[in-house]
Protein backbone atom coordinates (compact mmCIF):
# COMPACT_ATOMS: atom_id res chain seq x y z
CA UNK A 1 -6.81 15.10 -29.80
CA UNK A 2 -3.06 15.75 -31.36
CA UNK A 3 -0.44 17.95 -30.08
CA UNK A 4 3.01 19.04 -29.91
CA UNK A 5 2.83 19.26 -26.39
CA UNK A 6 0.94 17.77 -23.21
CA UNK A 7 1.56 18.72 -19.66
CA UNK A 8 0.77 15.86 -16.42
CA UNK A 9 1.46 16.98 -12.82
CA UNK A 10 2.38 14.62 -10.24
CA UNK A 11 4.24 15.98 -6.25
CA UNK A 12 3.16 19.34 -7.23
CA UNK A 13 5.03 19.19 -10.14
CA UNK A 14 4.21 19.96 -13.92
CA UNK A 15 6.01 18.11 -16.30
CA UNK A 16 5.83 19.65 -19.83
CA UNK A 17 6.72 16.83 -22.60
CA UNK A 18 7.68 18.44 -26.32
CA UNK A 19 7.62 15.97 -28.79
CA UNK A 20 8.33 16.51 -32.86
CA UNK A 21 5.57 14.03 -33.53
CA UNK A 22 2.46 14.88 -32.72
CA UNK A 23 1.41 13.38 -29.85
CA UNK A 24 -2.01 11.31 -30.25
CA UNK A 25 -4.37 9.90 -27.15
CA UNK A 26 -2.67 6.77 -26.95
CA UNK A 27 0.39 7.53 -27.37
CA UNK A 28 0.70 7.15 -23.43
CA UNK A 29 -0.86 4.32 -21.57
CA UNK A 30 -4.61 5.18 -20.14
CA UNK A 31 -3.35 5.80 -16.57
CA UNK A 32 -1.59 9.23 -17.46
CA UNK A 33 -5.59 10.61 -18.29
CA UNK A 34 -5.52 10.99 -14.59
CA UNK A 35 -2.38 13.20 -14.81
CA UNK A 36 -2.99 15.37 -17.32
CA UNK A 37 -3.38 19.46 -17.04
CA UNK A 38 -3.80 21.98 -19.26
CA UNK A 39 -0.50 24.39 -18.66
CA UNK A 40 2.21 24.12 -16.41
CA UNK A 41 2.37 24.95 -12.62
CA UNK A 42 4.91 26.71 -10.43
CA UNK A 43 7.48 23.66 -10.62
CA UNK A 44 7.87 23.22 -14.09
CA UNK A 45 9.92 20.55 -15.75
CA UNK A 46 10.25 19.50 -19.50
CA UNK A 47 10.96 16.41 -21.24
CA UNK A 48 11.50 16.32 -25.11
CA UNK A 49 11.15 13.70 -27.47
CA UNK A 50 13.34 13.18 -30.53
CA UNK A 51 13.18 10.60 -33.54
CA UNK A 52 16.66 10.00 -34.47
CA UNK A 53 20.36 9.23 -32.79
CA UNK A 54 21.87 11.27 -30.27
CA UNK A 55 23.99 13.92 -30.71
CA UNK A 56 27.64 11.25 -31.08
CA UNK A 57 29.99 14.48 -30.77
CA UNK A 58 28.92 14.60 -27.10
CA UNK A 59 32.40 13.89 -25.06
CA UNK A 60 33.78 13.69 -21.61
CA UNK A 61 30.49 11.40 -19.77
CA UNK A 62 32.14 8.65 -17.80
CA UNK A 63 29.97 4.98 -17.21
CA UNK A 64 29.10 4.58 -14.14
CA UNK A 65 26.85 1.58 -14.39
CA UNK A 66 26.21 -1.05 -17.01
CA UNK A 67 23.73 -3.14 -15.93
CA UNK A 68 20.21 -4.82 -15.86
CA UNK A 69 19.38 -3.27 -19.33
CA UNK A 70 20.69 -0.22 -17.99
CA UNK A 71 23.79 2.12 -18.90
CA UNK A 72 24.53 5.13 -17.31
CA UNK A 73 26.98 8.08 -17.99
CA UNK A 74 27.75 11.24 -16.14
CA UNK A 75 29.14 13.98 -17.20
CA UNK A 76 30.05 17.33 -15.54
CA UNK A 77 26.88 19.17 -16.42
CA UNK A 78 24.86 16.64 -17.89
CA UNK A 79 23.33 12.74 -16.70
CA UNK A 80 23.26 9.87 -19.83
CA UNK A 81 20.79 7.30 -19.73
CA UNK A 82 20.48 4.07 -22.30
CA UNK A 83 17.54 1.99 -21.25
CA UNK A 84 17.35 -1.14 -23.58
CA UNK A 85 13.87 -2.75 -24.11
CA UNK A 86 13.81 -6.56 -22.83
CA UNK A 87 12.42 -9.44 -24.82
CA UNK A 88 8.77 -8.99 -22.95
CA UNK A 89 8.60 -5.01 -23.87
CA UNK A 90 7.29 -2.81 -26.26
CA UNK A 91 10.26 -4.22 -29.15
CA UNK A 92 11.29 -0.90 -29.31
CA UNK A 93 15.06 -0.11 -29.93
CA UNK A 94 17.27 1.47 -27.03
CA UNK A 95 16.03 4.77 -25.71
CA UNK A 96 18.92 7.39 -24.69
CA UNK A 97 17.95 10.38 -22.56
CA UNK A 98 20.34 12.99 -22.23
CA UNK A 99 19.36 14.93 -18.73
CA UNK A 100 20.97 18.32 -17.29
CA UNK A 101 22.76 18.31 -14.21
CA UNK A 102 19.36 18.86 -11.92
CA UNK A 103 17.10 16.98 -14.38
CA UNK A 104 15.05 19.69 -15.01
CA UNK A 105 15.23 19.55 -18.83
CA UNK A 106 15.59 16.28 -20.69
CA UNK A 107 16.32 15.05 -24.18
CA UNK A 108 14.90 11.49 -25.29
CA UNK A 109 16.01 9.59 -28.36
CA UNK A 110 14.07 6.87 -29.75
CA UNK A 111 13.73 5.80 -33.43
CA UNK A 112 10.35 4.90 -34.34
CA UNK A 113 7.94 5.46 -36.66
CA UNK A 114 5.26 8.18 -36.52
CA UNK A 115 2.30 5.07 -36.68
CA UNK A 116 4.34 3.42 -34.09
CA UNK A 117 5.00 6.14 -31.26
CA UNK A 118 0.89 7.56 -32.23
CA UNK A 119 -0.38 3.96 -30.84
CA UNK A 120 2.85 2.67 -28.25
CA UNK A 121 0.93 3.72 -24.94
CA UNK A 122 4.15 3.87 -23.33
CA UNK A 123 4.48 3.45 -19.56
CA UNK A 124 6.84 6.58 -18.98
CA UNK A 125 7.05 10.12 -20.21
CA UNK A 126 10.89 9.36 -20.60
CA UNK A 127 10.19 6.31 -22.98
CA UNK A 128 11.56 4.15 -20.36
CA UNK A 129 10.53 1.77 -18.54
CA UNK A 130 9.61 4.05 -15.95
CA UNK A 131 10.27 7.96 -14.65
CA UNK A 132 11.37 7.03 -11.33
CA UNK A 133 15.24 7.87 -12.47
CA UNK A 134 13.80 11.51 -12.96
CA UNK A 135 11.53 11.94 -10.33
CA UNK A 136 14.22 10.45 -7.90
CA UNK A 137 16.30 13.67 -8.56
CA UNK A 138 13.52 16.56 -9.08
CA UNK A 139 12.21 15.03 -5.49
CA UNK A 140 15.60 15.54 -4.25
CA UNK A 141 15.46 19.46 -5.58
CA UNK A 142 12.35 19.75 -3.53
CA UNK A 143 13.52 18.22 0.16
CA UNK A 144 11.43 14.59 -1.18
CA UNK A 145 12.15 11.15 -2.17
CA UNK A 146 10.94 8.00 -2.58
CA UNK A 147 10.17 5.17 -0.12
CA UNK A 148 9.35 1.55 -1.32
CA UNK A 149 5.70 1.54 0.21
CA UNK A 150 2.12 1.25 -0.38
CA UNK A 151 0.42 4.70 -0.05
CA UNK A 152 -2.92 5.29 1.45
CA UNK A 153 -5.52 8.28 1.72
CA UNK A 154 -8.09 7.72 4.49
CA UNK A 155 -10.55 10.41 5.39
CA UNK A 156 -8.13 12.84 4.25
CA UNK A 157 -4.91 11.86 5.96
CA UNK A 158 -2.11 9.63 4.57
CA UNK A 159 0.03 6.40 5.65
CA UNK A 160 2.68 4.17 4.19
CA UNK A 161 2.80 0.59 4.50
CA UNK A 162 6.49 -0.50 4.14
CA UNK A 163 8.61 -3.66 5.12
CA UNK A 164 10.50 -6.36 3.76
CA UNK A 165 9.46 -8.41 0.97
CA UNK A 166 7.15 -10.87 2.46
CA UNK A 167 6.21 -8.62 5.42
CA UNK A 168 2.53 -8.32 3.74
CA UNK A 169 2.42 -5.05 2.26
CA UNK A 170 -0.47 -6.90 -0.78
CA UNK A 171 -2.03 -8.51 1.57
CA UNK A 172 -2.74 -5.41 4.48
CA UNK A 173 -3.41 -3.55 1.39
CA UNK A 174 -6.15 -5.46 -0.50
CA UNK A 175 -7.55 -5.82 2.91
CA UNK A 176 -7.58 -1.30 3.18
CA UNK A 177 -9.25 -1.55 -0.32
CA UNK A 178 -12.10 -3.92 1.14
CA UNK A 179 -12.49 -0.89 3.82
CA UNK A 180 -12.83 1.43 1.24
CA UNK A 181 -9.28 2.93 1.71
CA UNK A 182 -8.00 5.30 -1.12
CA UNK A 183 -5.06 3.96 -2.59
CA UNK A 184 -2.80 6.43 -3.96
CA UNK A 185 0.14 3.99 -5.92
CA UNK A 186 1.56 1.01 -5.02
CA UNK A 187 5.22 -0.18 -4.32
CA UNK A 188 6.92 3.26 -4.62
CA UNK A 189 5.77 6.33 -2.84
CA UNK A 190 6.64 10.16 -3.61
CA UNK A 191 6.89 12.03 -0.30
CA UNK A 192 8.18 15.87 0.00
CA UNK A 193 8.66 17.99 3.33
CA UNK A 194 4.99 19.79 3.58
CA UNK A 195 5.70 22.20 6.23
CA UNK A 196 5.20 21.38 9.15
CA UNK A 197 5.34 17.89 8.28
CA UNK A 198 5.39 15.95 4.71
CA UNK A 199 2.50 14.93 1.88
CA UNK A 200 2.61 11.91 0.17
CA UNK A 201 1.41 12.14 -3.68
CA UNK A 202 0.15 9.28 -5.77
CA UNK A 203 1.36 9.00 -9.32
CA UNK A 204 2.00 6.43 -12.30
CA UNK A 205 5.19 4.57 -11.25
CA UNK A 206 3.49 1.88 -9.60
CA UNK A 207 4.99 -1.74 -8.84
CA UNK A 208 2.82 -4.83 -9.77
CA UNK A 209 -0.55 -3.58 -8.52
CA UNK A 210 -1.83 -1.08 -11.12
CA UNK A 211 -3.60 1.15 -8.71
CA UNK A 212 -3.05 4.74 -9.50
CA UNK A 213 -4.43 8.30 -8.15
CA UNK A 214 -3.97 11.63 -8.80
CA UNK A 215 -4.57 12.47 -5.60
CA UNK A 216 -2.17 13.46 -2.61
CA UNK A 217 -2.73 13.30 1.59
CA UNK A 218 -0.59 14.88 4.55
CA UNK A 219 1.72 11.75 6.01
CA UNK A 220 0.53 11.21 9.61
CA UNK A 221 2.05 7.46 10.46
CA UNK A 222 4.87 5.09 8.73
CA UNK A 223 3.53 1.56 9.46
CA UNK A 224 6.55 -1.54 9.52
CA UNK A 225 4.76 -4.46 8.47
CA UNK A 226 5.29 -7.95 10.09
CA UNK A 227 2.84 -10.68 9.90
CA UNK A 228 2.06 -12.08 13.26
CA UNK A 229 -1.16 -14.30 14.91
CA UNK A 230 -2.16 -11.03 16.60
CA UNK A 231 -3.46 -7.46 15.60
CA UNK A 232 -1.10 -5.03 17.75
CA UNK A 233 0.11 -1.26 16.40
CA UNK A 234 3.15 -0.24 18.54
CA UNK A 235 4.70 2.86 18.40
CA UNK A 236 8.48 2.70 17.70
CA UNK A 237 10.04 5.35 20.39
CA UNK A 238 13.81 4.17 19.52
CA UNK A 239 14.72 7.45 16.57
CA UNK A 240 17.57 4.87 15.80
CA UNK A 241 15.33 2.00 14.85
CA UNK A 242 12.92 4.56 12.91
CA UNK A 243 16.16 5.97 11.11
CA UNK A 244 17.25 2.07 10.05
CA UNK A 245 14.13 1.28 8.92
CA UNK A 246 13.67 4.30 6.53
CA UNK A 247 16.69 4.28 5.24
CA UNK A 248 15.94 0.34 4.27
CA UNK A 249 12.69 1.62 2.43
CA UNK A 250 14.25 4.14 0.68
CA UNK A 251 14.28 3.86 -3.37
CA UNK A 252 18.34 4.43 -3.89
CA UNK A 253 19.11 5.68 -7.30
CA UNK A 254 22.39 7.45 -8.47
CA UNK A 255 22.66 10.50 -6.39
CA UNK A 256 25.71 12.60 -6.24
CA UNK A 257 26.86 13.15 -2.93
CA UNK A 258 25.38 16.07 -2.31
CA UNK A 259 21.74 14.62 -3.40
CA UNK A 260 22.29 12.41 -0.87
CA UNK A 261 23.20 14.61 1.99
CA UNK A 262 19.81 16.01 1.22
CA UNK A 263 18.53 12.60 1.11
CA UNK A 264 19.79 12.26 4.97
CA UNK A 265 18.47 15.83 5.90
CA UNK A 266 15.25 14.69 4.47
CA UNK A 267 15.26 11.60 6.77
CA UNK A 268 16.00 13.47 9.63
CA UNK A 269 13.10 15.29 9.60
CA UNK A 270 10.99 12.58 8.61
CA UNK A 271 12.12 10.99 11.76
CA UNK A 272 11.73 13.95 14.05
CA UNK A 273 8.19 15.26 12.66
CA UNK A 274 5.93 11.37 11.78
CA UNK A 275 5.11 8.84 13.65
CA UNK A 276 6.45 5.24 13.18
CA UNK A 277 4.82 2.29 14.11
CA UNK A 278 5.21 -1.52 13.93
CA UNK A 279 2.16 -3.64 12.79
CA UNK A 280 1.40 -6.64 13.72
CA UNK A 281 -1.65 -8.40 11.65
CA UNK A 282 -3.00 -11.61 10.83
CA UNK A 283 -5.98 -12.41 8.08
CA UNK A 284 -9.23 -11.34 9.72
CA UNK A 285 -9.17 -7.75 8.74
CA UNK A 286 -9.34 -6.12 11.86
CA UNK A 287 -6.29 -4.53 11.75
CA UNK A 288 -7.66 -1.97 9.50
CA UNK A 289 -10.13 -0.78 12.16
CA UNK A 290 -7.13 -0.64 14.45
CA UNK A 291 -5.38 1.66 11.96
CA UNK A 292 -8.49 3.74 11.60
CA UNK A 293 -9.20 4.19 15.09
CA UNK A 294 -5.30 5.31 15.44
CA UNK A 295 -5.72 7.86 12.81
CA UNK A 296 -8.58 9.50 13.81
CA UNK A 297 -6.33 11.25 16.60
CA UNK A 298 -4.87 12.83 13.91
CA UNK A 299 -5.88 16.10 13.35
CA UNK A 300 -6.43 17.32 9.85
């Protein structure tokens, strides 16, 4: 099937991408299938694709980082980013995306062939690498954000697995799978305030594990990881501790400071409205009948 226009939904939100090529079945990479919609929802975003330079008359956007095959300007109304394939990528040329100031509408520029962009199955709607620089803000417009974790639907409620490298987020999570444990995306979480608490939403920016899911799960617990010679689950009381360790999972991008007042008001909340808990586990799997056990308090 070939289009002008697609639409894929991910946290609630329909993104609409306009491109003047048509748009083939692999021009996107498989995982999006489980994305895609037929016409856009009540948060409505749109992304449009373009096969030549930008616009060079555009003046006044002022670097603020130049790094990491990255460059990004900012501009009173508008956000400029130039991501820069590496060696290991697509061999594309540099893609430019030229975002408004809430990052609700965006312009991509990438020059390829018709042939090419039909067959690329690109990894992001923006042509980057990945969509996390636009979901970062449009999560931000909707009290969300993102936490580096390891989501999880089981029996209909949801949990994050977070901690420092090392701490054993792969391993507790290959050992959920074994259980039968939905996962909903790896690495990188999308979480929004879900009155009276928040829902956690899988989608296609996933880290090294290429588990993805459409679906999404009301947040009931935050599990800290540490690996240990015991299986214990204690709850973290201290809202001081629970506020330290969040705001070391969170997935900091280039917020103005605004954005990240709202980042901190979204915290807040998270720390006054979901449980925490530190988890303790070593390589016999029991753990995970632990962690069910504790969720099935939980109402739904």
């Amino acid at each position: 099937m070939q289009s002008h226009t697609r639409y894929y939904e991910a946290a609630g939100i329909t993104i609409q991408v306009n491109s003047d090529y048509l748009l083939s079945d692999t021009t996107f990479h498989p995982k999006f299938n489980a994305f895609e919609c037929r016409a856009p929802g009540k948060d409505h975003i749109s992304i449009n694709h373009h096969f030549c330079p930008p616009d060079p008359s555009i003046t006044g956007k002022t670097l603020i980082y130049d790094k990491n095959q990255w460059q990004i300007f900012k501009s009173p109304d508008f956000w400029f980013y130039t991501y820069t394939p590496g060696s290991d990528e697509t061999g594309f040329g540099p893609v430019t995306g030229i975002f408004n100031a809430d990052h609700s509408v965006a312009d991509i520029y990438l020059e390829i062939s018709q042939k090419d962009y039909s067959n690329a199955r690109f990894n992001a709607l923006t042509l980057f690498n990945t969509d996390q620089v636009l979901f970062a803000r449009i999560l931000n417009n909707t009290e969300g954000l993102i936490l580096h974790s390891n989501g999880f639907e089981i029996d209909g409620r949801g949990i994050l697995l977070t901690g420092h490298s090392g701490a054993g987020k792969s391993t507790l999570s290959r050992m959920l799978k074994q259980k039968d444990a939905h996962i909903l995306c790896d690495d990188r979480m999308f979480i929004k305030s879900c009155p009276p608490g928040f829902r956690i939403y899988g989608h296609w920016n996933h880290g090294s594990v290429s588990d993805v899911s459409s679906k999404s799960a009301p947040l009931k617990a935050v599990f800290f990881l540490e690996q240990a010679k015991e299986n214990q689950i204690i709850k973290i009381e201290d809202k001081k501790q629970i506020s330290l360790n969040l705001f070391q999972s969170v997935v900091k991008q280039f917020l103005t400071r605004e954005e990240w007042n709202t980042t901190f008001d979204t915290l807040e909340k998270m720390i006054n409205t979901i449980d925490c808990y530190t988890i303790k586990f070593n390589l016999d799997g029991k753990i995970c009948d632990k962690i069910f056990q504790l969720l099935s308090r939980y109402p739904l």
